[in-house]
N, C-alpha and C. Protein backbone atom coordinates (compact mmCIF):
# COMPACT_ATOMS: atom_id res chain seq x y z
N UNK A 1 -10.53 7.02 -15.29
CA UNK A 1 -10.30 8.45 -15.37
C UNK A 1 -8.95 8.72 -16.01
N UNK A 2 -8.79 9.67 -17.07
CA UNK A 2 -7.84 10.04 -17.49
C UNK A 2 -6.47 10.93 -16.70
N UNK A 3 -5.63 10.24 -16.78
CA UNK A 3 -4.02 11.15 -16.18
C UNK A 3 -3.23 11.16 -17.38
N UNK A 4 -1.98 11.57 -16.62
CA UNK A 4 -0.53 12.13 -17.79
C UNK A 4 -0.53 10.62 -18.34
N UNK A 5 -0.35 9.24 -17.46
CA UNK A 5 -0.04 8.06 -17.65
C UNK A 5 -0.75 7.33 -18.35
N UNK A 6 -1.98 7.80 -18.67
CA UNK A 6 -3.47 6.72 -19.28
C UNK A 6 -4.72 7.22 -18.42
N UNK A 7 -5.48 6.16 -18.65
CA UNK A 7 -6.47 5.92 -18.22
C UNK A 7 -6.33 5.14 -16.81
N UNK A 8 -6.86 5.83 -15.58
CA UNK A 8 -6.69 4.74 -14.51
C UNK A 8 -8.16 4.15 -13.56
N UNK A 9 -8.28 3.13 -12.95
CA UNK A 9 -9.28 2.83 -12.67
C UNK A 9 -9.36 3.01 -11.21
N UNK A 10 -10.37 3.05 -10.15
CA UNK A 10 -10.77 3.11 -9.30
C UNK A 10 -11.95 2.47 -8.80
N UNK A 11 -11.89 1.16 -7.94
CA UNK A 11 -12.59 1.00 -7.46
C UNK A 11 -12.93 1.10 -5.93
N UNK A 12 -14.20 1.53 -5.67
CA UNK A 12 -14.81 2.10 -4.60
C UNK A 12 -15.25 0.89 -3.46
N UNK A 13 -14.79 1.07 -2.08
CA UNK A 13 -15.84 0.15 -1.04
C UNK A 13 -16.01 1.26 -0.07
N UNK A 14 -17.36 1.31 -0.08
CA UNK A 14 -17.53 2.43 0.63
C UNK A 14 -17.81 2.50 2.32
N UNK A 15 -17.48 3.11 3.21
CA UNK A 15 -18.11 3.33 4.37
C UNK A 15 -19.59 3.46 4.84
N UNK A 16 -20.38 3.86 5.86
CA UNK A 16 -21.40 4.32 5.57
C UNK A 16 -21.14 5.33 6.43
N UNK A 17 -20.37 5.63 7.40
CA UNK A 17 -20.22 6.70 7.90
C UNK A 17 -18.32 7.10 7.48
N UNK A 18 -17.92 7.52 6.70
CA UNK A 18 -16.85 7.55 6.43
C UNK A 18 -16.27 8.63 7.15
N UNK A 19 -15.12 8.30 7.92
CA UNK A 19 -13.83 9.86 8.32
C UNK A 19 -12.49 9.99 7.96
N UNK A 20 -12.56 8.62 7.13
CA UNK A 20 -11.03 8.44 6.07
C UNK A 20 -11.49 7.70 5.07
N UNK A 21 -10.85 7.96 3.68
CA UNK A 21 -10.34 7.10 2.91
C UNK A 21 -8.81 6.79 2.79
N UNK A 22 -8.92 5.14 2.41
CA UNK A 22 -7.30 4.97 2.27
C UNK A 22 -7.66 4.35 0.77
N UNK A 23 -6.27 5.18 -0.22
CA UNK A 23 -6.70 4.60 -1.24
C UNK A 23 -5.21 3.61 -1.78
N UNK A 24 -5.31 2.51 -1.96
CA UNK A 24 -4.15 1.75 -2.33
C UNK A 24 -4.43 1.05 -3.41
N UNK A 25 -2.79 1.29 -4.22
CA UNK A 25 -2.90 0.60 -5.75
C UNK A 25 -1.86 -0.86 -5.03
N UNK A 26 -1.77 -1.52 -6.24
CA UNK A 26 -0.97 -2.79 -6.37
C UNK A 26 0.71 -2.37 -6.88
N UNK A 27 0.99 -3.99 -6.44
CA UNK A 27 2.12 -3.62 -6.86
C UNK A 27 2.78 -3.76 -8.60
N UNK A 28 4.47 -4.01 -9.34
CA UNK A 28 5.03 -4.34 -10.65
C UNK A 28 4.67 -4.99 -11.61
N UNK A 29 3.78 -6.56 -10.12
CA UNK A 29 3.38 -7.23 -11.04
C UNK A 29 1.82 -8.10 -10.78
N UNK A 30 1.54 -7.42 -10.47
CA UNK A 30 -0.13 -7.83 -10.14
C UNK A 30 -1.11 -6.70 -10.03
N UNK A 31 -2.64 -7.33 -9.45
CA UNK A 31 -3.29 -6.62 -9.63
C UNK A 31 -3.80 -6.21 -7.88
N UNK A 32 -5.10 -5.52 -7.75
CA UNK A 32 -6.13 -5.43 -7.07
C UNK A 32 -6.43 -6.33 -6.73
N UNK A 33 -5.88 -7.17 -7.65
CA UNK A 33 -6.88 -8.61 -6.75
C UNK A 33 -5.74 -9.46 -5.65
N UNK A 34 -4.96 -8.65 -5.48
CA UNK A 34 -3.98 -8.89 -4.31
C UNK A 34 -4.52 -9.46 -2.85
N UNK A 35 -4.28 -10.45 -2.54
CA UNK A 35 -4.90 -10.76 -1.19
C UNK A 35 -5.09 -9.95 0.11
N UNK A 36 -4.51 -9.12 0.19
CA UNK A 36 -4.02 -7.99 1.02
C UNK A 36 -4.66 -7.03 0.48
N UNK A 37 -5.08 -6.60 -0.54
CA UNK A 37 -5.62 -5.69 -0.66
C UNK A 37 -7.06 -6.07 -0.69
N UNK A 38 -7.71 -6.89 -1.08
CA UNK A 38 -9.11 -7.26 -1.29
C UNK A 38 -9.46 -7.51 0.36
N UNK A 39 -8.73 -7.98 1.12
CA UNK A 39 -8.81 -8.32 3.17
C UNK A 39 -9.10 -6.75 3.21
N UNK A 40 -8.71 -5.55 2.97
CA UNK A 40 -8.76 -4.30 3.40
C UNK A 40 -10.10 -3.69 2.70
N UNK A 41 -10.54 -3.89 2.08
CA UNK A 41 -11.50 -3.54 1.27
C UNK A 41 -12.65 -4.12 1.45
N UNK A 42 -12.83 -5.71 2.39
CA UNK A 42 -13.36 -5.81 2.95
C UNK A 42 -13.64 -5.36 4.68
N UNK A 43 -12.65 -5.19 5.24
CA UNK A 43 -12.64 -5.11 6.74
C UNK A 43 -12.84 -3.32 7.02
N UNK A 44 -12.39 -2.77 6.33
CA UNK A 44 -12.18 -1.39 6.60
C UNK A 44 -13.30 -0.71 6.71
N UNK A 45 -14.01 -0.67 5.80
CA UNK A 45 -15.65 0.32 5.34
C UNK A 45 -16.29 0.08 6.94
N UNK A 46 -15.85 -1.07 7.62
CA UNK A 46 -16.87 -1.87 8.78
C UNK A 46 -15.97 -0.98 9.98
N UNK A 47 -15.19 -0.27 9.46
CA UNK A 47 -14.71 0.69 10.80
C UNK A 47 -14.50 2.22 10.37
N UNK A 48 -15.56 2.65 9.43
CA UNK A 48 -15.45 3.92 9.06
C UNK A 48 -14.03 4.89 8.21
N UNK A 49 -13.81 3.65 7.38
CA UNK A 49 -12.57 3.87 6.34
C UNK A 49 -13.49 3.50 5.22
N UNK A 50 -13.49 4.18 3.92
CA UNK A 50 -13.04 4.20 2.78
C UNK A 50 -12.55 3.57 2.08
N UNK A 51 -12.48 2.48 1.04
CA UNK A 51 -10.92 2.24 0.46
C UNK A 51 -11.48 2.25 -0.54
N UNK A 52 -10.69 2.90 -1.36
CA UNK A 52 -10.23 3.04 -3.33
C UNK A 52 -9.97 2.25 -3.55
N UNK A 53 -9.57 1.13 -4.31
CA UNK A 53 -8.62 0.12 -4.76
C UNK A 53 -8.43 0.72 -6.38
N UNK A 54 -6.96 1.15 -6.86
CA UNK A 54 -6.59 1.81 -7.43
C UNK A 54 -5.82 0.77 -8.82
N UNK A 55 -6.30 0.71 -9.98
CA UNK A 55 -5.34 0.28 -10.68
C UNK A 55 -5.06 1.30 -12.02
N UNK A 56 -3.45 1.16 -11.84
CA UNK A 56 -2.37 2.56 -12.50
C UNK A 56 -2.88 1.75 -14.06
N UNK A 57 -2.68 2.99 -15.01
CA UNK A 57 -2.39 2.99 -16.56
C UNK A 57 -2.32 1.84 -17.18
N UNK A 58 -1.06 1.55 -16.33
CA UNK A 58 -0.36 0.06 -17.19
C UNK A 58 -1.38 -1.17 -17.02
N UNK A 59 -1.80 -1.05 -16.31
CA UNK A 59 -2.70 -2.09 -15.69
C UNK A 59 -3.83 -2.26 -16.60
N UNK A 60 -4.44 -0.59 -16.66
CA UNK A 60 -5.59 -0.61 -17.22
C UNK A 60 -5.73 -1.17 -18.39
N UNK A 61 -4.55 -0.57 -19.01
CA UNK A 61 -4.23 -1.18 -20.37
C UNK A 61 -3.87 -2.26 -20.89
N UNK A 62 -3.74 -3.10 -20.00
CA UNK A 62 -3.72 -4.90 -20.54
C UNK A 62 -1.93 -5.00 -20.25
N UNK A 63 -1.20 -3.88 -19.59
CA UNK A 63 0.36 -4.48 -20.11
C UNK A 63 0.52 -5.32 -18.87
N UNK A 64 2.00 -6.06 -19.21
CA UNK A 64 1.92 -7.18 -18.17
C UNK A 64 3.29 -6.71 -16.99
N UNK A 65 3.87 -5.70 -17.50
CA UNK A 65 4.97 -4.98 -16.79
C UNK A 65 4.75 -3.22 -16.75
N UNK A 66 4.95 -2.80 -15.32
CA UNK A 66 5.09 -1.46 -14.81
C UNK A 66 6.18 -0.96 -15.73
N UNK A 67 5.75 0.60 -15.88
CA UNK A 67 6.31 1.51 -16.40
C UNK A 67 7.75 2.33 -15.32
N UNK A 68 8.25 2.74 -15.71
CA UNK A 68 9.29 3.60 -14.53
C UNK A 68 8.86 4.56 -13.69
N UNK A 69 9.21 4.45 -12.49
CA UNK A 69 8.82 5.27 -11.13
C UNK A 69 8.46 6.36 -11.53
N UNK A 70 8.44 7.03 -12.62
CA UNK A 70 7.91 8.54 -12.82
C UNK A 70 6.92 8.44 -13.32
N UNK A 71 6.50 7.39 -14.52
CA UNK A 71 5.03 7.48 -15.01
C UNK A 71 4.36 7.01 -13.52
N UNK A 72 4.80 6.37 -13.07
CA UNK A 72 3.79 5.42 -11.78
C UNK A 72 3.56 6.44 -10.69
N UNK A 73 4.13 7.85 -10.78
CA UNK A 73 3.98 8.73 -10.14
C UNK A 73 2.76 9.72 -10.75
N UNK A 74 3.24 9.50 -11.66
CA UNK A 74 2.18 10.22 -12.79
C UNK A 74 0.61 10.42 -13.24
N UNK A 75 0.67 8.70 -12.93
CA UNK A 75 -0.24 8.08 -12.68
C UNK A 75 -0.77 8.59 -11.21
N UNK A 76 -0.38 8.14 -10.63
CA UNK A 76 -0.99 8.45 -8.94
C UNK A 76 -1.49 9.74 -8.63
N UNK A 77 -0.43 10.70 -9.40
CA UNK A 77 -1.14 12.40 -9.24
C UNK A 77 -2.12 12.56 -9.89
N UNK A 78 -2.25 11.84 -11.27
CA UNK A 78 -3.57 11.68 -11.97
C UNK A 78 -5.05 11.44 -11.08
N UNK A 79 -4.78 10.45 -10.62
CA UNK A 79 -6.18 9.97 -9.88
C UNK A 79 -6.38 10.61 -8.40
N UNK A 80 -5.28 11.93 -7.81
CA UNK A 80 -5.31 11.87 -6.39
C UNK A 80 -6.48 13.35 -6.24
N UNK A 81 -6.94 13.68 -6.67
CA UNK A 81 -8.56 14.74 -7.00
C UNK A 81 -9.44 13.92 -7.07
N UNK A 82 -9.69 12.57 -7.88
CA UNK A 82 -10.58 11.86 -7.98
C UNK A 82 -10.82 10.90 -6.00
N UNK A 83 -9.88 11.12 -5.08
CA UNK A 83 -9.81 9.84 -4.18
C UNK A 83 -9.76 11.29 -3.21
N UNK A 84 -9.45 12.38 -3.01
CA UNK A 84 -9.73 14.01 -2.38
C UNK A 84 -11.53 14.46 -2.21
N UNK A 85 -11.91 14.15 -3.45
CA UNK A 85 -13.20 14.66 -3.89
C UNK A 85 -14.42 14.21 -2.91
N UNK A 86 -13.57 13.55 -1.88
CA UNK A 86 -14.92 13.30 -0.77
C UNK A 86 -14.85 14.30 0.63
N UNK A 87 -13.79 14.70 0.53
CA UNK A 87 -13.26 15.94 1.11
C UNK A 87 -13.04 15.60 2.83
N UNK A 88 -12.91 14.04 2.57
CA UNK A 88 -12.18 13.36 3.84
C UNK A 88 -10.43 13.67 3.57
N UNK A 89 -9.83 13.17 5.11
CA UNK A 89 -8.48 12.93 4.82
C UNK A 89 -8.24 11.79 3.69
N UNK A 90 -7.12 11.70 3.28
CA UNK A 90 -7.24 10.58 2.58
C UNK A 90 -5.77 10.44 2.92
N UNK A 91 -5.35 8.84 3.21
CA UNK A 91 -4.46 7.75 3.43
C UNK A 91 -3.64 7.18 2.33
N UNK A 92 -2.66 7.67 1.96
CA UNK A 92 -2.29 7.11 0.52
C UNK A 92 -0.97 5.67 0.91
N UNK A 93 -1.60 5.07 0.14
CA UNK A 93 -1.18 3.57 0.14
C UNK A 93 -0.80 2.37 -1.06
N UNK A 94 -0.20 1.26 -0.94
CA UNK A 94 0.29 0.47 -2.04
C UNK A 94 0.93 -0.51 -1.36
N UNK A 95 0.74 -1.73 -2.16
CA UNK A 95 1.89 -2.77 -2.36
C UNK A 95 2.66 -2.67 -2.81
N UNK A 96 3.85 -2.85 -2.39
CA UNK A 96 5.17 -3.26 -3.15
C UNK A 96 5.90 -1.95 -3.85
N UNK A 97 5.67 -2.01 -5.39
CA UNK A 97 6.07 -0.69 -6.44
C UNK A 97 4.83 0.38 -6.04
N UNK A 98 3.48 0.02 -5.16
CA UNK A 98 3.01 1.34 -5.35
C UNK A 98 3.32 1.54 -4.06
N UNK A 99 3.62 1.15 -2.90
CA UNK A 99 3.67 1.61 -1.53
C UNK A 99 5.15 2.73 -2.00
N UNK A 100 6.12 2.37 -3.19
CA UNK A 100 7.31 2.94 -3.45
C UNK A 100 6.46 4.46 -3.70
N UNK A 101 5.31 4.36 -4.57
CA UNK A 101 4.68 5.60 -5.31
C UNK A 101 4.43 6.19 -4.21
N UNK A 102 3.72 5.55 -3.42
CA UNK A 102 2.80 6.53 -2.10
C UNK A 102 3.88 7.23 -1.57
N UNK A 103 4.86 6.58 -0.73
CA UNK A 103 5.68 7.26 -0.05
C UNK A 103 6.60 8.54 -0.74
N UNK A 104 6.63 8.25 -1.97
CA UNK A 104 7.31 9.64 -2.71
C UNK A 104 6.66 10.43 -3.11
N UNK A 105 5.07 10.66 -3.10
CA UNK A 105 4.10 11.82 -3.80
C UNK A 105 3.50 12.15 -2.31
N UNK A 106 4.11 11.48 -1.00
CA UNK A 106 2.60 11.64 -0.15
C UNK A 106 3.03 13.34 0.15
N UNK A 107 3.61 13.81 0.33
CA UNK A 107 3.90 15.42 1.20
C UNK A 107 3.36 16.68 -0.53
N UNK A 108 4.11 15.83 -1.17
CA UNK A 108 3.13 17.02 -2.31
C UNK A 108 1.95 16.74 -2.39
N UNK A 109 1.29 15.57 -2.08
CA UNK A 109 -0.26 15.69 -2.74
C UNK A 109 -1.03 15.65 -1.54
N UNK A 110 -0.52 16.06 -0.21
CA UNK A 110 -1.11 16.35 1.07
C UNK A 110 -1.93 15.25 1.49
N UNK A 111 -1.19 13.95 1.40
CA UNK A 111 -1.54 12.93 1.74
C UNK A 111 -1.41 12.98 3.20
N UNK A 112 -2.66 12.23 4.18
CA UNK A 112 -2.81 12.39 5.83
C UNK A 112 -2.05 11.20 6.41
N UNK A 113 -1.56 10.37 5.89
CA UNK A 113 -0.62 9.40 5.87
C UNK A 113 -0.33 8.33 5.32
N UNK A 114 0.42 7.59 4.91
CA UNK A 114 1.08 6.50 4.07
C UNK A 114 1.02 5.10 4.48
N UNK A 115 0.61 4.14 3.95
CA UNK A 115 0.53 2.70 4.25
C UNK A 115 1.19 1.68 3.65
N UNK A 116 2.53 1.86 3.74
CA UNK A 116 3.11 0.81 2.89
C UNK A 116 3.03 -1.03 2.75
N UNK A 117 2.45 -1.62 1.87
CA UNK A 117 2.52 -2.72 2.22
C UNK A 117 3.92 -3.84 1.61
N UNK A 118 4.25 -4.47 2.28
CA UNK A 118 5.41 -5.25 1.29
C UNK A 118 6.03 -4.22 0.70
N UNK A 119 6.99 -3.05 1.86
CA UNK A 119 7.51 -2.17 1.07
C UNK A 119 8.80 -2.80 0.65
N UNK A 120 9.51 -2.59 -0.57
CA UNK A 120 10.11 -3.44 -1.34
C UNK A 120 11.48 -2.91 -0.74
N UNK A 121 12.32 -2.84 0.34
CA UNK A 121 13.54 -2.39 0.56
C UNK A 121 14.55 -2.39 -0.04
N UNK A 122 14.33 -3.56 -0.90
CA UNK A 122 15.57 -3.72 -1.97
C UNK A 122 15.70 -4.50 -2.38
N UNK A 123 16.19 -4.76 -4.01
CA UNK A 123 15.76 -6.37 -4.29
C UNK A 123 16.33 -7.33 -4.22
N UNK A 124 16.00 -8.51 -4.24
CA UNK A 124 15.95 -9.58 -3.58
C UNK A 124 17.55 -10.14 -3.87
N UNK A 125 18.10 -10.14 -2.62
CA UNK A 125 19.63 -10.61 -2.97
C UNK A 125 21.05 -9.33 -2.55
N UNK A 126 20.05 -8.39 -3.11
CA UNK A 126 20.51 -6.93 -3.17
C UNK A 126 20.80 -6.03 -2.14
N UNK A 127 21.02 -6.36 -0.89
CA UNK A 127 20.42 -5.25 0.61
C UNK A 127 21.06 -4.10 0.22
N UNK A 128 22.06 -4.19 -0.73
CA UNK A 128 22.97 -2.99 -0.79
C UNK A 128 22.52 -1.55 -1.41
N UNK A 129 21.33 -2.00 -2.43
CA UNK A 129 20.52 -0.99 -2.87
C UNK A 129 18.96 -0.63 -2.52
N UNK A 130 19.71 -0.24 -1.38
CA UNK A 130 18.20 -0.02 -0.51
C UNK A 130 17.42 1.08 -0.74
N UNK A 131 16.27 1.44 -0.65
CA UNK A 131 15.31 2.31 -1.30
C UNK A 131 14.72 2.90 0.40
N UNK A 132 15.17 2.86 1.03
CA UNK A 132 14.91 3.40 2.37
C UNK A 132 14.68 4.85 2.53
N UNK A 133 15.07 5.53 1.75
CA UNK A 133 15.30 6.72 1.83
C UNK A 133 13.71 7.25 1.38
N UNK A 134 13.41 6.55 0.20
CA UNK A 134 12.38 6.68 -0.22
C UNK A 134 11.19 6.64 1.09
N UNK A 135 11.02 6.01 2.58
CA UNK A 135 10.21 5.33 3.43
C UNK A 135 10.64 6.24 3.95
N UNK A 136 11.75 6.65 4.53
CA UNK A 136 11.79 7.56 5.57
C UNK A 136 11.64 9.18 5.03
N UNK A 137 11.43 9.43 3.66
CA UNK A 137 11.34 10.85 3.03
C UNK A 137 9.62 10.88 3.21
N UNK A 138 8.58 10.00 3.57
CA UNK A 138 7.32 9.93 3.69
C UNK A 138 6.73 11.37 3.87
N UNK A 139 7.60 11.60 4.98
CA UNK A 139 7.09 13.29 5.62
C UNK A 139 5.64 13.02 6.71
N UNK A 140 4.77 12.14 6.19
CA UNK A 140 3.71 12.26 6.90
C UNK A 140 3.63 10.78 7.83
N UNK A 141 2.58 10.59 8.87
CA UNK A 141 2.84 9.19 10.13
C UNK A 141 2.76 7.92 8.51
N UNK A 142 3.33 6.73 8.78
CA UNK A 142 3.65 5.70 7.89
C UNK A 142 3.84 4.57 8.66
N UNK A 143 2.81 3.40 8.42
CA UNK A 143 2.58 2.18 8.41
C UNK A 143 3.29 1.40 8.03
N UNK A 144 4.10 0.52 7.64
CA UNK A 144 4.57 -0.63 6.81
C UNK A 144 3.88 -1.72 7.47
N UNK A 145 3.96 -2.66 7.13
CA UNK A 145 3.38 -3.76 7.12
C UNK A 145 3.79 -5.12 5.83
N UNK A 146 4.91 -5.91 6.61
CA UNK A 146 5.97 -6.91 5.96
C UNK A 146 5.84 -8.03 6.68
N UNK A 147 5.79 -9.09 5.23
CA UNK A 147 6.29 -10.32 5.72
C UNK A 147 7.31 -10.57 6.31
N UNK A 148 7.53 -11.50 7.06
CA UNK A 148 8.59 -11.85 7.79
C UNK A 148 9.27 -13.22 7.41
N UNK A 149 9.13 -13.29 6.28
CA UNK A 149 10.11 -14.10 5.05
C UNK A 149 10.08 -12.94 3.73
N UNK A 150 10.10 -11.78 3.48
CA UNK A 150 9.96 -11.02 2.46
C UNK A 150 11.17 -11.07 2.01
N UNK A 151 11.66 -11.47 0.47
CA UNK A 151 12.72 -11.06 -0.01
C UNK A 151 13.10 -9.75 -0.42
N UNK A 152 11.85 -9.03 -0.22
CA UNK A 152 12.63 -7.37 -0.89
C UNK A 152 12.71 -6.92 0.20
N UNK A 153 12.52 -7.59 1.85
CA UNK A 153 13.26 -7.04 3.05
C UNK A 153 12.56 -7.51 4.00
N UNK A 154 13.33 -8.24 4.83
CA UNK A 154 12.86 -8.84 5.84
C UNK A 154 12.24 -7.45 7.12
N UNK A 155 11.99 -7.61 7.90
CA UNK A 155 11.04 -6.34 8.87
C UNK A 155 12.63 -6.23 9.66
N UNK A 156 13.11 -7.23 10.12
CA UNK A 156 14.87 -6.56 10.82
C UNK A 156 15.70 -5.76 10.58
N UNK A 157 15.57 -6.09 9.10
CA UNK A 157 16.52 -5.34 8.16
C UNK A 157 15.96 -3.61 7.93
N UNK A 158 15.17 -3.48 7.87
CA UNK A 158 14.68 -1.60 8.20
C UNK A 158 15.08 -0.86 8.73
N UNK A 159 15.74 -0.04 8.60
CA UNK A 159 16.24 1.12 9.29
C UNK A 159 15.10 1.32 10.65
N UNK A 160 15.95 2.40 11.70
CA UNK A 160 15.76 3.30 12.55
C UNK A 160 14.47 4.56 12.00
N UNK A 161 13.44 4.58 11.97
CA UNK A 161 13.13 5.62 11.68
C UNK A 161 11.75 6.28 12.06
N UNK A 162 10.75 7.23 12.12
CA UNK A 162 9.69 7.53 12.00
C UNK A 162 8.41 6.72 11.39
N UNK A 163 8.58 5.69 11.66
CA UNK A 163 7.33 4.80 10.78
C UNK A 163 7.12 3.63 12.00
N UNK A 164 5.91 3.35 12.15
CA UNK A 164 5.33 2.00 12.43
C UNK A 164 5.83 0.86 11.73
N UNK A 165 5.94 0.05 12.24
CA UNK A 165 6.05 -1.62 11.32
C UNK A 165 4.92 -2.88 11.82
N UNK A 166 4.28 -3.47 11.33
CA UNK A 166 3.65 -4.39 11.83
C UNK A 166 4.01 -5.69 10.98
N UNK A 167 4.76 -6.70 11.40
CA UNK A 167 5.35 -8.05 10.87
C UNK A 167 4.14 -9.13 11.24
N UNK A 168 3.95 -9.79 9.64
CA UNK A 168 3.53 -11.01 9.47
C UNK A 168 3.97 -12.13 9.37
N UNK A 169 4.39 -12.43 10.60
CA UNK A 169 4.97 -13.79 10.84
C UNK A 169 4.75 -14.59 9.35
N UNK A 170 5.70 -15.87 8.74
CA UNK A 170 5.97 -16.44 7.65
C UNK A 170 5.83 -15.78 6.25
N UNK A 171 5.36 -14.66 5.93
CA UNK A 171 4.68 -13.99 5.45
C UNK A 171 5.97 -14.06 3.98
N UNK A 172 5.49 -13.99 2.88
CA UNK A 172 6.63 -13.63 1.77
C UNK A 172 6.15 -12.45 0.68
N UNK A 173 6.58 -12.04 -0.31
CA UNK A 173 6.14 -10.98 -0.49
C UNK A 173 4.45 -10.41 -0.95
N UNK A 174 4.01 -11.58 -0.70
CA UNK A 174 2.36 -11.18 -1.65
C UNK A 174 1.73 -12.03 0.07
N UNK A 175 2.24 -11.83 1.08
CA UNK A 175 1.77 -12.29 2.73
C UNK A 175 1.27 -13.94 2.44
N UNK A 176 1.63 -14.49 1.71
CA UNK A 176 1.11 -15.90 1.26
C UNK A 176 1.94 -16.64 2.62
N UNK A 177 1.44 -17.59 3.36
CA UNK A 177 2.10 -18.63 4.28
C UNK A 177 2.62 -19.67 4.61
N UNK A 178 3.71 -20.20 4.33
CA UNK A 178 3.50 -21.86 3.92
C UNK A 178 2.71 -22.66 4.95
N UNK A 179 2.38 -23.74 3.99
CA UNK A 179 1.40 -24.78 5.28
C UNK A 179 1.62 -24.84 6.53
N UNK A 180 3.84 -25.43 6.90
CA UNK A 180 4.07 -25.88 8.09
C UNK A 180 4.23 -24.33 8.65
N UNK A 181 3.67 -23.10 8.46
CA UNK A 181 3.54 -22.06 9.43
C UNK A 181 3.18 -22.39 10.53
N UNK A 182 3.07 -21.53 11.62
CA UNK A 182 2.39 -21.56 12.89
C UNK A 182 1.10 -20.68 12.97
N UNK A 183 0.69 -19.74 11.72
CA UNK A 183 -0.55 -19.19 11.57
C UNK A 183 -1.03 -20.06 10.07
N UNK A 184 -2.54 -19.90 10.44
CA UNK A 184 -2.95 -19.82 8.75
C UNK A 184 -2.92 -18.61 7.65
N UNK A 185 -2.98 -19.03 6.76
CA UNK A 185 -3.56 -17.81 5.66
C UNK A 185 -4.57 -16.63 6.48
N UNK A 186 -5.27 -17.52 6.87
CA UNK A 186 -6.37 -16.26 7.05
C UNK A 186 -5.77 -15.97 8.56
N UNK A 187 -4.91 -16.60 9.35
CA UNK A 187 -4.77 -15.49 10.24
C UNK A 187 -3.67 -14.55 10.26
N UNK A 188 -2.88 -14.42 9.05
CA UNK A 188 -1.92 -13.75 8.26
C UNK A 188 -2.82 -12.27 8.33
N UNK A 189 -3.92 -12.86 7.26
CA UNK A 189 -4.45 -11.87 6.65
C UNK A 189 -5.26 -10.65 7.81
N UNK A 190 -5.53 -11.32 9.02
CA UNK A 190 -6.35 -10.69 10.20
C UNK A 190 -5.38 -10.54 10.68
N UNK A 191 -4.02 -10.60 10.79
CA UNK A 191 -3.03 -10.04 11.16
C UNK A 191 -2.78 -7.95 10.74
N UNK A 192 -3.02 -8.17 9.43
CA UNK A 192 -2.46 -7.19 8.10
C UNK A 192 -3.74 -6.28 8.88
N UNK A 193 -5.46 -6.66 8.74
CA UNK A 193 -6.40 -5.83 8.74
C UNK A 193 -6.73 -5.13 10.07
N UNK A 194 -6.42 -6.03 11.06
CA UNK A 194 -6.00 -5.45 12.87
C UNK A 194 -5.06 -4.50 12.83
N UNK A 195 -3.92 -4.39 12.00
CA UNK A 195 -2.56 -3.52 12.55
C UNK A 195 -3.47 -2.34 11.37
N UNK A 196 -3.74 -2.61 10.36
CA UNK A 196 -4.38 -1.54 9.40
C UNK A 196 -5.47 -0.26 10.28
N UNK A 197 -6.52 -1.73 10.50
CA UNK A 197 -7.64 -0.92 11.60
C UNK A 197 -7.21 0.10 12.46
N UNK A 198 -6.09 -0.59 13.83
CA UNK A 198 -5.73 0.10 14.95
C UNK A 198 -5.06 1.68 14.48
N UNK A 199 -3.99 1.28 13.46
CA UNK A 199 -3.18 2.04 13.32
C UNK A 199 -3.80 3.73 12.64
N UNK A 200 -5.01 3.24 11.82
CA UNK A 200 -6.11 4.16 11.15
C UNK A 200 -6.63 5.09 12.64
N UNK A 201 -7.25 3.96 13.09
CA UNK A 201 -7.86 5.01 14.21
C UNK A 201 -6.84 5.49 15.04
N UNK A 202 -5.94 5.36 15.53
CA UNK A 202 -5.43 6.37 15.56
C UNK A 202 -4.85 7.36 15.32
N UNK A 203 -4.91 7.55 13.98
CA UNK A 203 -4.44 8.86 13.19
C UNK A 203 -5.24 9.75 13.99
N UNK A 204 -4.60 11.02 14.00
CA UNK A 204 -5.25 12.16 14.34
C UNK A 204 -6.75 12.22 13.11
């Protein structure tokens, strides 16, 4: 579907009785086919969620690097009528650079709440330029959900604020685990889709 940014894509897993959609793009440098995002896209529809899996302009278009926080905004307002049009609430969400998008468009585009994944606090090395402001300006209830080896911010390091957190033990920024963890991969990943689930149903 066409926006200010390009052409963006949307793919659908549907519910069969749906009372939310959550729609989440990827993050700077990957796709949809994010491990974390494909776990949600499976688990969700099976508890009366929705999920979009959203890929922005740049993506669509073969480039191999994100555009600046305003087209990626641009983008997102583009497609947010197309992910509305079921005339459920809808959950706006992202990895990484898009959990950055969600949390800064969610109060104008009357998003029912925000799901940040691997929200990027600041980059890696960097604590000093923290993007926090951006997480706590959400306006609406907000999820995060961080590794607990993440270099763009460990789950300690987060401010005080109005948001949920749910930490994935070994977790680094794409929730990958090393071997000598104390969970596996996949119980990383049933980590991410339990705190997703719970936290959904209880939205108002």
């Amino acid at each position: 579907m066409g926006t200010e940014a390009g052409d963006a894509r949307v793919t659908w897993h549907k519910a069969k009785k749906a009372r939310l959609v959550l729609a989440v793009s990827h993050g700077a440098g990957g796709g949809i086919e994010a491990r974390d995002l494909q776990a949600l896209a499976q688990v969700l529809p099976g508890h009366g969620v929705t999920v979009a899996l959203v890929e922005q302009p740049w993506r669509v278009a073969g480039k191999k690097v994100a555009p600046a926080p305003k087209t990626l905004d641009a983008g997102w307002r583009g497609i947010w009528p197309t992910l509305a049009e079921e005339g459920l609430p809808v959950i706006s969400g992202g990895r990484s650079a898009g959990a950055r998008v969600a949390c800064r468009t969610a109060t104008e585009l009357g998003a029912h709440a925000v799901l940040a994944l691997s929200f990027p606090l600041h980059p890696p090395g960097k604590p000093e330029k923290s993007r926090a402001d951006e997480l706590l300006g959400a306006g609406v209830p907000t999820l995060v959900v961080q590794g607990g080896n993440d270099p763009f911010g460990k789950p300690d390091e987060f401010p005080d604020g109005d948001f949920q957190l749910v930490e994935v033990e070994y977790g680094d920024h794409g929730f990958a685990v090393p071997k000598r963890a104390e969970i596996t991969q996949e119980r990383a990943l049933e980590i991410i889709t339990a705190g997703v689930v719970e936290w959904a149903t209880s939205l108002g």
